[in-house]
Structures are given as C-alpha cells and as structure tokens.
N, C-alpha and C. Protein backbone atom coordinates (compact mmCIF):
# COMPACT_ATOMS: atom_id res chain seq x y z
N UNK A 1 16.33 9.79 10.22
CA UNK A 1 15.49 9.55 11.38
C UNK A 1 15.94 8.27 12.05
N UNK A 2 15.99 8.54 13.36
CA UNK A 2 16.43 7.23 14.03
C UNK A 2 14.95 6.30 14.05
N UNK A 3 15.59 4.84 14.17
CA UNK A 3 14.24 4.05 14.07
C UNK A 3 14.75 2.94 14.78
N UNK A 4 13.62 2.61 15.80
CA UNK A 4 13.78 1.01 17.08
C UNK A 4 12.50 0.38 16.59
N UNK A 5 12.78 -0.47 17.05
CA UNK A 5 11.45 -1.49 16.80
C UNK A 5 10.51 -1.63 17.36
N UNK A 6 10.67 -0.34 18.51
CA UNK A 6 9.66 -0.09 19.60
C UNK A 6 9.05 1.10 18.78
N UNK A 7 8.90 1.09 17.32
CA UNK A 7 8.05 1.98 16.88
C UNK A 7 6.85 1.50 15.64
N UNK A 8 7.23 0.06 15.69
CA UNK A 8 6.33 -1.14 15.42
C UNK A 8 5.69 -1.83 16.09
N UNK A 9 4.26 -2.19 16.24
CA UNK A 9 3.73 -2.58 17.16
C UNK A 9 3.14 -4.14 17.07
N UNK A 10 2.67 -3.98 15.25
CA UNK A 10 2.51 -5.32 14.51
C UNK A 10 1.67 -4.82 13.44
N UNK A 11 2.14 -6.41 12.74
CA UNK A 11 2.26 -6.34 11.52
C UNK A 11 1.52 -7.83 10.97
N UNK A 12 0.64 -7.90 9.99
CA UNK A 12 0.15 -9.08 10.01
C UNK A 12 -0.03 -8.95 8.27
N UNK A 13 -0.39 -10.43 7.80
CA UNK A 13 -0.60 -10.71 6.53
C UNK A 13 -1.63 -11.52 6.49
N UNK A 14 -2.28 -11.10 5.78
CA UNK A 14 -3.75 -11.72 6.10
C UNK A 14 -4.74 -12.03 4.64
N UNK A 15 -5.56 -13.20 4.68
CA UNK A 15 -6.10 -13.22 3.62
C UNK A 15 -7.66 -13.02 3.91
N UNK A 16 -8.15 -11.88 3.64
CA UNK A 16 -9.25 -11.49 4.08
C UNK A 16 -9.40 -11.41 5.55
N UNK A 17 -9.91 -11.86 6.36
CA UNK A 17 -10.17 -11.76 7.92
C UNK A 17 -9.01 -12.45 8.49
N UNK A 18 -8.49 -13.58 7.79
CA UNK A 18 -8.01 -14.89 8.27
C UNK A 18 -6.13 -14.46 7.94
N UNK A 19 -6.28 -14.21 9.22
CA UNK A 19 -4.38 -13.80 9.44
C UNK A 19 -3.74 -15.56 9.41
N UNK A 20 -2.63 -15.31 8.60
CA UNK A 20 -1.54 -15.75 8.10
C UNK A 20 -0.16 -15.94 8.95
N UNK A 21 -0.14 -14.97 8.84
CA UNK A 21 0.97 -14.65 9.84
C UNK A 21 1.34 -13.46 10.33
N UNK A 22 1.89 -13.27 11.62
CA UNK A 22 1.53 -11.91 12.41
C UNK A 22 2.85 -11.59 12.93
N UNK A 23 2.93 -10.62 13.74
CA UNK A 23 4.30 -9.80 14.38
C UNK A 23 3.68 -9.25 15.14
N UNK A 24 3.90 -9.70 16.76
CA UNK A 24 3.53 -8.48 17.52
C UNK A 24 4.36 -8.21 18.41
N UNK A 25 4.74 -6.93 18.76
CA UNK A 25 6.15 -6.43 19.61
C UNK A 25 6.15 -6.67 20.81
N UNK A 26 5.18 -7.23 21.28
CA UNK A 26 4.62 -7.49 22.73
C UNK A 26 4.82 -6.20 23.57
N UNK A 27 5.12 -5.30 23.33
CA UNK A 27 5.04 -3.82 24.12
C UNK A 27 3.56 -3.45 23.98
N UNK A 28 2.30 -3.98 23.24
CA UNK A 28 1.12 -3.59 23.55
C UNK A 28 0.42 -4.48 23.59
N UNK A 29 -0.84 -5.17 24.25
CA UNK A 29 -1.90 -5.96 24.38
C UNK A 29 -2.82 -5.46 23.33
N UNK A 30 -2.93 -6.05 22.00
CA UNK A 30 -3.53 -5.65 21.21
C UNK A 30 -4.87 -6.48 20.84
N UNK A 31 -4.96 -7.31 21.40
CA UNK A 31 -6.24 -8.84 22.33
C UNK A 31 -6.70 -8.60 20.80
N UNK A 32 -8.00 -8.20 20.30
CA UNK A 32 -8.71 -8.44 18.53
C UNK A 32 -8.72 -7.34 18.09
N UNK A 33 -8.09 -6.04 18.10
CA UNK A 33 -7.89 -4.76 17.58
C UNK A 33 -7.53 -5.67 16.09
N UNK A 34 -5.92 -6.22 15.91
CA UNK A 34 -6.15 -6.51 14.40
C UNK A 34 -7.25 -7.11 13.19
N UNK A 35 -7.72 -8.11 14.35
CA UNK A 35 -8.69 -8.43 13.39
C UNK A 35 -10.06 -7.54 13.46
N UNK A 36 -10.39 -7.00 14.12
CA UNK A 36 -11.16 -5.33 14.02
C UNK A 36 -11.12 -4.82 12.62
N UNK A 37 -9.84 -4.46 12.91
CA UNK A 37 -8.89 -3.76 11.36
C UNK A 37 -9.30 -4.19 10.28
N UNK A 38 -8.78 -5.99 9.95
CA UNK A 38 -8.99 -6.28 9.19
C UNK A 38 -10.41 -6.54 8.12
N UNK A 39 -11.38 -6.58 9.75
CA UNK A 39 -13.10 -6.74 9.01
C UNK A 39 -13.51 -5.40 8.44
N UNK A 40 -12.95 -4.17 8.64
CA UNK A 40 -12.71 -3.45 8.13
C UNK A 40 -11.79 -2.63 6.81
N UNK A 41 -11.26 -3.55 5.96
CA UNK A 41 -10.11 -3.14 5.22
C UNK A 41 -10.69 -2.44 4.18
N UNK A 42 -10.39 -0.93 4.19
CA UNK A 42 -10.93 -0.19 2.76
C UNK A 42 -10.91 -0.86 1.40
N UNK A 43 -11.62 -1.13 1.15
CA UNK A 43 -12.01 -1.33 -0.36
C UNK A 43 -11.72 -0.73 -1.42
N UNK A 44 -11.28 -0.99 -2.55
CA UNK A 44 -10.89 -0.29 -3.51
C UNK A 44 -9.85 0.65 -3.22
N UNK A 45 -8.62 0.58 -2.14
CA UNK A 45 -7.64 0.98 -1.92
C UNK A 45 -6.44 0.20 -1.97
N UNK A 46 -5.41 0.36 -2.87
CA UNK A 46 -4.12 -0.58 -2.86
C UNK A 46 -3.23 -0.36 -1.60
N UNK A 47 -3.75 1.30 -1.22
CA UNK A 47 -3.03 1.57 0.13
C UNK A 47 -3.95 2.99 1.23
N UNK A 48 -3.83 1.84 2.56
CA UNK A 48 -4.71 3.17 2.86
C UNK A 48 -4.39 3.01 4.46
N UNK A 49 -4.10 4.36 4.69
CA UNK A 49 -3.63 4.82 6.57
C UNK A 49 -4.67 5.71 7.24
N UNK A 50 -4.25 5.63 8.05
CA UNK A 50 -5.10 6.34 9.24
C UNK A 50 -4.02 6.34 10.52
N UNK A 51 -4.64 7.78 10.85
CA UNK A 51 -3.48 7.84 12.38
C UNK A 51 -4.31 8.57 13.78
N UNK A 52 -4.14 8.22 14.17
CA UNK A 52 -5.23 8.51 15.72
C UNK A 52 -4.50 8.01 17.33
N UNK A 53 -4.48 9.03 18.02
CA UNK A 53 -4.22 8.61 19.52
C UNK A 53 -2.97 8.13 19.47
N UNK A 54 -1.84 8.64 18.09
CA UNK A 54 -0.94 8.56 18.35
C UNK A 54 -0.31 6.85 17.49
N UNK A 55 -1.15 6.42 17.29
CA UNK A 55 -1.16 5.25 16.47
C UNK A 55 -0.90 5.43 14.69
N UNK A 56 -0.53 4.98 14.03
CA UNK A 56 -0.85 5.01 12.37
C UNK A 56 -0.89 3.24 11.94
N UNK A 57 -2.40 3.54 11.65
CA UNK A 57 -2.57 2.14 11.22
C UNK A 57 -2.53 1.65 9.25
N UNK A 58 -2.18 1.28 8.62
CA UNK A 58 -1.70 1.38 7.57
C UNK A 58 -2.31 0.09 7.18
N UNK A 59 -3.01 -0.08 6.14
CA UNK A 59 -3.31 -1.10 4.78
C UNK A 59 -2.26 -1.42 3.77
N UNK A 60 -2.06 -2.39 3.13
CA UNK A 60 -1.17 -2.44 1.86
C UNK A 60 -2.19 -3.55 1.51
N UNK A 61 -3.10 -3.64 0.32
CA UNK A 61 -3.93 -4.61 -0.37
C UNK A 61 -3.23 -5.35 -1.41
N UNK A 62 -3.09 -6.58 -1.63
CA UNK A 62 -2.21 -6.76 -2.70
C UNK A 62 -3.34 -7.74 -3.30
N UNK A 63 -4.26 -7.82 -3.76
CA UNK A 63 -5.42 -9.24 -3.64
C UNK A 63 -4.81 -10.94 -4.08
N UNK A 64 -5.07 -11.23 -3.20
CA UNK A 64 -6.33 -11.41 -2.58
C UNK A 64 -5.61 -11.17 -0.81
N UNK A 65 -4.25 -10.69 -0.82
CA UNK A 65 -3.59 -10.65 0.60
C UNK A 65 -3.58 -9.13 1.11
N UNK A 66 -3.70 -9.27 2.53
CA UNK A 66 -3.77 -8.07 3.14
C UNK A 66 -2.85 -7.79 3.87
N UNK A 67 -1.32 -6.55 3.65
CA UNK A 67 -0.77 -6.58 4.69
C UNK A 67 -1.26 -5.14 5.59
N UNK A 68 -1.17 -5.37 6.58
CA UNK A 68 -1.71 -4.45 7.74
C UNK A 68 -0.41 -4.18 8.66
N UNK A 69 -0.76 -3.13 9.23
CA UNK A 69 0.41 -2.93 10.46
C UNK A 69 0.16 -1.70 11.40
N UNK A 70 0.65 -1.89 12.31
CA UNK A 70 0.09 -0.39 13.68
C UNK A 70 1.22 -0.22 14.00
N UNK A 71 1.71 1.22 13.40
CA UNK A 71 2.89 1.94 13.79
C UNK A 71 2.74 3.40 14.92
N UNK A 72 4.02 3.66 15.90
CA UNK A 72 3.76 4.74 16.15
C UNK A 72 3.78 5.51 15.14
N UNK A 73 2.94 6.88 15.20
CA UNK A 73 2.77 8.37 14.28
C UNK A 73 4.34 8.84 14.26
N UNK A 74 5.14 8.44 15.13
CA UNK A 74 6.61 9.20 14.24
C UNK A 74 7.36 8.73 13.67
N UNK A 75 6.72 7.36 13.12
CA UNK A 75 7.44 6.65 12.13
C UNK A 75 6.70 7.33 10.67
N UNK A 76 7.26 7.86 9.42
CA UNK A 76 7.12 8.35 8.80
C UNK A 76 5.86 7.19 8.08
N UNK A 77 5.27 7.79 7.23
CA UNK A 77 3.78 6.26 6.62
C UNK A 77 4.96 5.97 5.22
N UNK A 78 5.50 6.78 4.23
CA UNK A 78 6.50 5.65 3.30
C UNK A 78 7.58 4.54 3.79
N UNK A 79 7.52 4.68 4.89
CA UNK A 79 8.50 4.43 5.40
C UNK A 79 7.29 2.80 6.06
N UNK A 80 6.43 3.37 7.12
CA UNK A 80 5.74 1.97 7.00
C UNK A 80 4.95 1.51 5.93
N UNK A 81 4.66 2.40 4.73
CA UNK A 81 4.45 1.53 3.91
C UNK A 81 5.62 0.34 2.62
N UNK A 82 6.50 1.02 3.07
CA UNK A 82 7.69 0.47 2.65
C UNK A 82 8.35 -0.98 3.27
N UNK A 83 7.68 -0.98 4.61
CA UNK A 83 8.09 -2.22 5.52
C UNK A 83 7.26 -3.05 4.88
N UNK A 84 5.27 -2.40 5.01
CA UNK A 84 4.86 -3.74 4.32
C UNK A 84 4.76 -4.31 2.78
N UNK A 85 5.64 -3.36 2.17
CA UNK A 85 5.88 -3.88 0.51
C UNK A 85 6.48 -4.83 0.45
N UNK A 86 7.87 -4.70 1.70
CA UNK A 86 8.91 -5.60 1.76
C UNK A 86 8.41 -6.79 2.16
N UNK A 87 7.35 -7.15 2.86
CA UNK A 87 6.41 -8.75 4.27
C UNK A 87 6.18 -8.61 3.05
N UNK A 88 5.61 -8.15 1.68
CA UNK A 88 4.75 -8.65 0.45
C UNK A 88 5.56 -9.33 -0.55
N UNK A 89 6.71 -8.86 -0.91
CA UNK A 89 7.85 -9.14 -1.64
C UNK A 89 8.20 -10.36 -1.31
N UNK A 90 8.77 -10.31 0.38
CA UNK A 90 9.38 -11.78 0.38
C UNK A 90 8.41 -12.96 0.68
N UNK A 91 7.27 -12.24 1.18
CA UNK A 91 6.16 -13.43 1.02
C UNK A 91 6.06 -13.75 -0.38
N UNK A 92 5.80 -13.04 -1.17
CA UNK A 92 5.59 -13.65 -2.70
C UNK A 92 6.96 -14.20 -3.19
N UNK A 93 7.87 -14.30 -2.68
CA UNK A 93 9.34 -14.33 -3.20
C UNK A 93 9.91 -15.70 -2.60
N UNK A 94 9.39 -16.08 -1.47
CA UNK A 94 9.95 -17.22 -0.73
C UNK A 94 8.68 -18.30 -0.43
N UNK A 95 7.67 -17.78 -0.37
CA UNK A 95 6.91 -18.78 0.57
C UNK A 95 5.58 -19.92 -0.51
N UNK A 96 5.42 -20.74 -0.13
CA UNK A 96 5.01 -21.92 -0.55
C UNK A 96 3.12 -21.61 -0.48
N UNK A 97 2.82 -21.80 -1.45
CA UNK A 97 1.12 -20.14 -1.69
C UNK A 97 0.27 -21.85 -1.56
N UNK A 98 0.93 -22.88 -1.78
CA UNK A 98 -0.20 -24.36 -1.40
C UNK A 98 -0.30 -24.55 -0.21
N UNK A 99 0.34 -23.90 1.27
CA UNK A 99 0.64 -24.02 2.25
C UNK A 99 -0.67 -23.31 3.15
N UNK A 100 -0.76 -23.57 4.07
CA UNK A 100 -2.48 -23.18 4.57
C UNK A 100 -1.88 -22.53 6.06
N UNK A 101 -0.90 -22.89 6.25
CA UNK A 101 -0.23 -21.70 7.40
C UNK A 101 0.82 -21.28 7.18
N UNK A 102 1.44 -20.19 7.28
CA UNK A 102 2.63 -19.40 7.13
C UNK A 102 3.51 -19.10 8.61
N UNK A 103 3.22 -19.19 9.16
CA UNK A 103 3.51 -18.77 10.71
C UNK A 103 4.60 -19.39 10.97
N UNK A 104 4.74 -20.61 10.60
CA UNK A 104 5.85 -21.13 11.11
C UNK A 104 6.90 -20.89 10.20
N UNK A 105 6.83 -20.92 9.15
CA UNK A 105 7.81 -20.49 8.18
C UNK A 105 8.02 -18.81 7.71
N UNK A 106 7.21 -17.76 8.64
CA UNK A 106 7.78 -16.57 8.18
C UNK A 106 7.53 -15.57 9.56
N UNK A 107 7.81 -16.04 10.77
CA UNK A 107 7.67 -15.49 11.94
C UNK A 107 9.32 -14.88 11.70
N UNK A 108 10.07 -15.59 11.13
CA UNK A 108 11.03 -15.25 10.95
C UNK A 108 11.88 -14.21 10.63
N UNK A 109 10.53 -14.07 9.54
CA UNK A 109 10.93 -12.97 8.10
C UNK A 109 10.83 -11.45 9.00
N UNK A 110 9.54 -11.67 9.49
CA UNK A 110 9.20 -10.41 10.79
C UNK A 110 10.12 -10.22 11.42
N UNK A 111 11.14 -10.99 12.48
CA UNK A 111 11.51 -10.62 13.03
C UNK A 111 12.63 -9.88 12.46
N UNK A 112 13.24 -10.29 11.34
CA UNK A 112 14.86 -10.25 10.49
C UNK A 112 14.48 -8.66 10.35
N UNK A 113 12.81 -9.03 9.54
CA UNK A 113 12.24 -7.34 9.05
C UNK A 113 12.73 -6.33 10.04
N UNK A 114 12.00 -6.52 10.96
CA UNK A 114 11.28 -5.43 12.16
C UNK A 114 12.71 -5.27 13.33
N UNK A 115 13.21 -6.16 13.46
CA UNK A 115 14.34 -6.41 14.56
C UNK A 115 16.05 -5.75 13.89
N UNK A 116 16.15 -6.58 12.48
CA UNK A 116 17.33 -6.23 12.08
C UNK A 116 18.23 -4.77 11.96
N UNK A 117 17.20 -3.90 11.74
CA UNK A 117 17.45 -2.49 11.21
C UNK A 117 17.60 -1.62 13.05
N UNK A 118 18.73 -0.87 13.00
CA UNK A 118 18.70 0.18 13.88
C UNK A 118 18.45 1.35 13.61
N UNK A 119 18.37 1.75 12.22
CA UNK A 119 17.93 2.82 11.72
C UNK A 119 18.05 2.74 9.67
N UNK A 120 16.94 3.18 9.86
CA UNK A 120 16.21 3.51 8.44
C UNK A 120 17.01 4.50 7.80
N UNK A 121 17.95 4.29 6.24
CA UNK A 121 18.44 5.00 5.79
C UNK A 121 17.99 6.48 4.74
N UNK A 122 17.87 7.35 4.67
CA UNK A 122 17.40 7.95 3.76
C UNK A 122 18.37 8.43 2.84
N UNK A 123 18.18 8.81 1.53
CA UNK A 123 19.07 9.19 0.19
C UNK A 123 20.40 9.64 0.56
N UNK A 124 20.23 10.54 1.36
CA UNK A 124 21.07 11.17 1.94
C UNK A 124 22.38 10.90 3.22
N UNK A 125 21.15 9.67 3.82
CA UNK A 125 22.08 8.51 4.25
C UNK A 125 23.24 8.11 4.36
N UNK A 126 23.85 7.13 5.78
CA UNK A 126 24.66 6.72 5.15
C UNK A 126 24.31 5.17 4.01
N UNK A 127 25.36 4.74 3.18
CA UNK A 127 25.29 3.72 2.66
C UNK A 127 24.65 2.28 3.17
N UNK A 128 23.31 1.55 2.82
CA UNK A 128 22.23 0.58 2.78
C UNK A 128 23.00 -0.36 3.11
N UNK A 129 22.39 -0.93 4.46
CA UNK A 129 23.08 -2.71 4.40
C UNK A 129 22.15 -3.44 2.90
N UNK A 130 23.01 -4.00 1.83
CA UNK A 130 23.02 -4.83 0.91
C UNK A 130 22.28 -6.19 1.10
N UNK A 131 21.68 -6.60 2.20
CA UNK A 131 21.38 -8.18 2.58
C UNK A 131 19.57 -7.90 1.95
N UNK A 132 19.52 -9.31 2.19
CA UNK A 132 17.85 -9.32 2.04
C UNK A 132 16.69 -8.57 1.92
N UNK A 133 16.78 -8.44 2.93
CA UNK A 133 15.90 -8.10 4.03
C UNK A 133 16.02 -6.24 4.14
N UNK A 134 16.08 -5.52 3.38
CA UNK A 134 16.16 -3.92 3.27
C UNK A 134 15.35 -2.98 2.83
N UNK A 135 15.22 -1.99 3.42
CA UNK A 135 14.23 -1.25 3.28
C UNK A 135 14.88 -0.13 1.62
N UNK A 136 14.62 -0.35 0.66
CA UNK A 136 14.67 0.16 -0.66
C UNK A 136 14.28 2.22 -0.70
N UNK A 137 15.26 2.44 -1.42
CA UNK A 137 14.78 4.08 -1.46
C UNK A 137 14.29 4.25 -2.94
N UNK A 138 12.83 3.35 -3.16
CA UNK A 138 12.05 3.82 -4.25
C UNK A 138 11.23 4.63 -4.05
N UNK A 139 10.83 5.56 -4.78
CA UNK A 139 9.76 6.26 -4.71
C UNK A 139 8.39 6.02 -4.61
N UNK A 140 8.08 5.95 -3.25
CA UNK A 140 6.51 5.47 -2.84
C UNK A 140 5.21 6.36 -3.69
N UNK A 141 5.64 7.58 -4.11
CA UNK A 141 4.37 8.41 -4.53
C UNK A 141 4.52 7.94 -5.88
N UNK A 142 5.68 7.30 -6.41
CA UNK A 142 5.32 7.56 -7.99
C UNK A 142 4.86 6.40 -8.70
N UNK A 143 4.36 5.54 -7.73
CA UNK A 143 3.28 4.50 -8.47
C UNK A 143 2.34 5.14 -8.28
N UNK A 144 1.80 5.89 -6.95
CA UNK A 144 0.41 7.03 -7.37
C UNK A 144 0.20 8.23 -8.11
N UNK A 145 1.69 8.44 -8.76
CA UNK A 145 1.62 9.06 -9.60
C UNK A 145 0.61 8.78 -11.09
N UNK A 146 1.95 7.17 -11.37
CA UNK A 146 1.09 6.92 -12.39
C UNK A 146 -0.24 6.16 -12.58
N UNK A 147 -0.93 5.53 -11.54
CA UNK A 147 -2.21 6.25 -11.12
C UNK A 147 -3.15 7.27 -11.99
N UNK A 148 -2.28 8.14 -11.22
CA UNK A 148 -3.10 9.18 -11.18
C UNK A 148 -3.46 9.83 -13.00
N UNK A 149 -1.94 9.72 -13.73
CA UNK A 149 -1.86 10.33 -14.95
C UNK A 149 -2.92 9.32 -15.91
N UNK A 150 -3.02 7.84 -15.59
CA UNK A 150 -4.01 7.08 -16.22
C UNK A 150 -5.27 7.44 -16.02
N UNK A 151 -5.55 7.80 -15.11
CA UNK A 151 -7.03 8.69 -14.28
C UNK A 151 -7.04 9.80 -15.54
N UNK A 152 -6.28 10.60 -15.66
CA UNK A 152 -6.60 11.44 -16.41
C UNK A 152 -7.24 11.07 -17.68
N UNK A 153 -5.78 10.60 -18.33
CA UNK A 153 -5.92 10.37 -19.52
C UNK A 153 -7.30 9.44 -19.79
N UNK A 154 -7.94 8.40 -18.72
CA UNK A 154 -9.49 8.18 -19.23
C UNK A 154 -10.31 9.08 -19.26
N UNK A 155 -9.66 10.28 -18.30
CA UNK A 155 -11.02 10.92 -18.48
C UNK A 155 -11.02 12.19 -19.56
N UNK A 156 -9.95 12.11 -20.35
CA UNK A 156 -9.83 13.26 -21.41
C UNK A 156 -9.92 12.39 -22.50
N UNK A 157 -9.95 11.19 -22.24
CA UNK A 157 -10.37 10.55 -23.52
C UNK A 157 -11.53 10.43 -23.35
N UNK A 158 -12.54 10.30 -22.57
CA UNK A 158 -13.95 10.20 -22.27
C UNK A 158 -14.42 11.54 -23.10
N UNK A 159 -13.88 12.85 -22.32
CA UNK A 159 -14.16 14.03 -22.90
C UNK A 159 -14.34 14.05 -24.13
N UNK A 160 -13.31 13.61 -24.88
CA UNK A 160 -12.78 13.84 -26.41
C UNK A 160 -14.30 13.11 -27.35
N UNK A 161 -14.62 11.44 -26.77
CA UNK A 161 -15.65 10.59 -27.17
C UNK A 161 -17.00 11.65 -27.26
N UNK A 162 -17.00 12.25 -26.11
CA UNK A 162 -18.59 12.93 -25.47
C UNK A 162 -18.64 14.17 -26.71
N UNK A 163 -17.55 15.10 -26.40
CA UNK A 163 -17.66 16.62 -27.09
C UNK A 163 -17.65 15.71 -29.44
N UNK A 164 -16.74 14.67 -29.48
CA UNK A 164 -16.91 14.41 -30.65
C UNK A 164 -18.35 14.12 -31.12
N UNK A 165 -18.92 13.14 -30.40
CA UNK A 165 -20.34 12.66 -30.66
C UNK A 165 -21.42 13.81 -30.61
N UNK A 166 -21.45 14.77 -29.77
CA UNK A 166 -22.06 16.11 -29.80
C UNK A 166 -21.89 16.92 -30.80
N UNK A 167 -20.97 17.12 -31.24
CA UNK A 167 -20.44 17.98 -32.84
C UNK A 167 -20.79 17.28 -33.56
N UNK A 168 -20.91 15.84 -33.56
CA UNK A 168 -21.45 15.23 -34.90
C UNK A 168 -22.97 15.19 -35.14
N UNK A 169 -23.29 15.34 -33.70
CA UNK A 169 -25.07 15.61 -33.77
C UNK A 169 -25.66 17.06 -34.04
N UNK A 170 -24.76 17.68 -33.56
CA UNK A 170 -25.13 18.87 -34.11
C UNK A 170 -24.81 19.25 -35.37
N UNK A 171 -24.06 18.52 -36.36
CA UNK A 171 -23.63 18.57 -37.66
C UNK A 171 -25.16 17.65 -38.48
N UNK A 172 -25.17 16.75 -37.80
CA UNK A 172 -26.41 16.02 -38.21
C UNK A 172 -28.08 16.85 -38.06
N UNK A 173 -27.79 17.57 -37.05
CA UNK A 173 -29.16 18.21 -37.01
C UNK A 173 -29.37 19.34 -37.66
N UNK A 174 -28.08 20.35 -38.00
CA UNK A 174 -27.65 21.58 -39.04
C UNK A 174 -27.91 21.10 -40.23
N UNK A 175 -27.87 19.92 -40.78
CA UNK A 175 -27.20 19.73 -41.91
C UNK A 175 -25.54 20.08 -42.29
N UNK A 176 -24.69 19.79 -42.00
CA UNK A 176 -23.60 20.53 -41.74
C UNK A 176 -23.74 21.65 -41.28
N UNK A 177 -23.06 23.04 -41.96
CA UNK A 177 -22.50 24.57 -41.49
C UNK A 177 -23.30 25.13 -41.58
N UNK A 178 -24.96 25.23 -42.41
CA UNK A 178 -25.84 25.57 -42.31
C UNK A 178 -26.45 26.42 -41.44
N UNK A 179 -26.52 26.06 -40.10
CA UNK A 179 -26.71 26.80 -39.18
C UNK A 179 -25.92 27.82 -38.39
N UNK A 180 -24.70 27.79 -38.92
CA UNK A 180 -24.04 28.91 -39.21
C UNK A 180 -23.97 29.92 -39.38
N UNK A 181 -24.15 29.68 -41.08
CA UNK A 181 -24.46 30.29 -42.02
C UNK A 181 -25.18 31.38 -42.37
N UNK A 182 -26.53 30.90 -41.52
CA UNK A 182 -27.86 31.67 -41.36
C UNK A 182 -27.69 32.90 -40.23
C-alpha cells in the first residue's frame, strides 16, 4: 500500500488530558477535537479505534501515557497502530520521564516518524529501511492473541475450582457413592 503523510492527521502523547507532545499535519483545523478524544479515552483498553466520516481515530494506552492519533480510514489500523507503538518506544527509549515538557525535544521524533517514510513496507515488500525510526513487521494480533489464551485459561481454571468444590459437596452430602448406589 502506498502511504503519504497526508494520511496522518495527528498524533499526540499525552498523560491523561494533558498532551505532551503533538503532531499535527496542518492539512486539518483540528481547534480541541484532540483533547475531546482524550477526556474520553476508553478505559480498560490497551488499544482501542474507531472510524467515522472517513476518519480512524485510534488509542494506544500504555499507563500512565496515552498515545492517540486521527488517521485517514485507508490507512490500514495495524499499521496506525504500529506508528503509535513506535511515538511509545522511542519515547520510552530516548526521552528524559523528569522532564515536564516533551515538545521541544520530540517534535522531532514526529516528524522523522510521520514525514520520513514514502511508503509502508509489507512482508512481501520490498526490503525495510534499517534506521531508527521504522515501522517493524511484528505481529499486531498476537499480543491479543495471548490475551486472549490467558482469558481462557482463567476461566477453565475457574471452571475446574467451581465443578471440583460441587463434587466434593455432593460427596459430602451422599456420604460418598451412596447415593448412587441406591
């Protein structure tokens, strides 16, 4: 898929309400839409999108930081959620966490991010520019994978607790096989 940067609109990092540092493509007047967003950030989601009117607005929660971003809908969502893993990475990777503004020291990072790339590689691809600053072909579903298989496994171990304690009460109230028996 071809990809311009006119398919990013912005991108912000934010700690609770209180943006950090931002990216905006200046191709839209976005006046307090982000911080809208942000007084809004789903809860109990590590990642969460929405797409409307042609927009896809995307969460990445990392706590206590929020990265956010408003992409056009034909930018694929692993793909923007992959941009803001990367604003999370090198924020946690480079930047100074005693520092009470970021802006001046990672307006940068945005632009290298969002500006550098003329197109987004897929597997199939040709061969990844190697520098910094790159968009990675990990598998976005299979951290919700495993997720998901831990989900299980509490809840078949829950099962296992519930149906054991029930057989033992009903062993207790039989007298053992007793009631069986009869």
């Amino acid at each position: 898929m071809s990809w311009s940067h006119n398919l990013i609109f912005y991108v912000c990092m934010a700690k609770g309400t209180t943006i950090l540092a931002e990216f905006n493509s200046n191709t839209r007047d976005l006046s307090d839409l982000p911080k809208r967003c942000l007084q809004r950030t789903p809860a109990f989601h590590s990642m969460f999108s929405h797409t409307v009117h042609g927009h896809t607005y995307m969460f990445f929660n990392d706590d206590p930081f929020v990265y956010f971003g408003i992409f056009d809908e034909s930018l694929e969502k692993h793909k923007c959620l992959l941009l803001l893993k990367n604003v999370k990475d090198i924020f946690t990777g480079t930047m100074n966490l005693n520092s009470h503004c970021f802006q001046g020291e990672f307006s940068h990072v945005f632009r290298q991010l969002v500006a550098s790339k003329s197109e987004l590689s897929s597997k199939d691809g040709p061969e990844e520019d190697k520098s910094e600053c790159r968009f990675p072909d990990d598998d976005v579903s299979g951290g919700t994978r495993h997720v998901w298989d831990n989900q299980v496994t509490v809840v078949l171990s829950l099962d296992l607790v519930v149906c054991a304690s029930l057989f033992a009460i009903w062993l207790w109230v039989c007298d053992g096989f007793q009631c069986v028996a009869n």
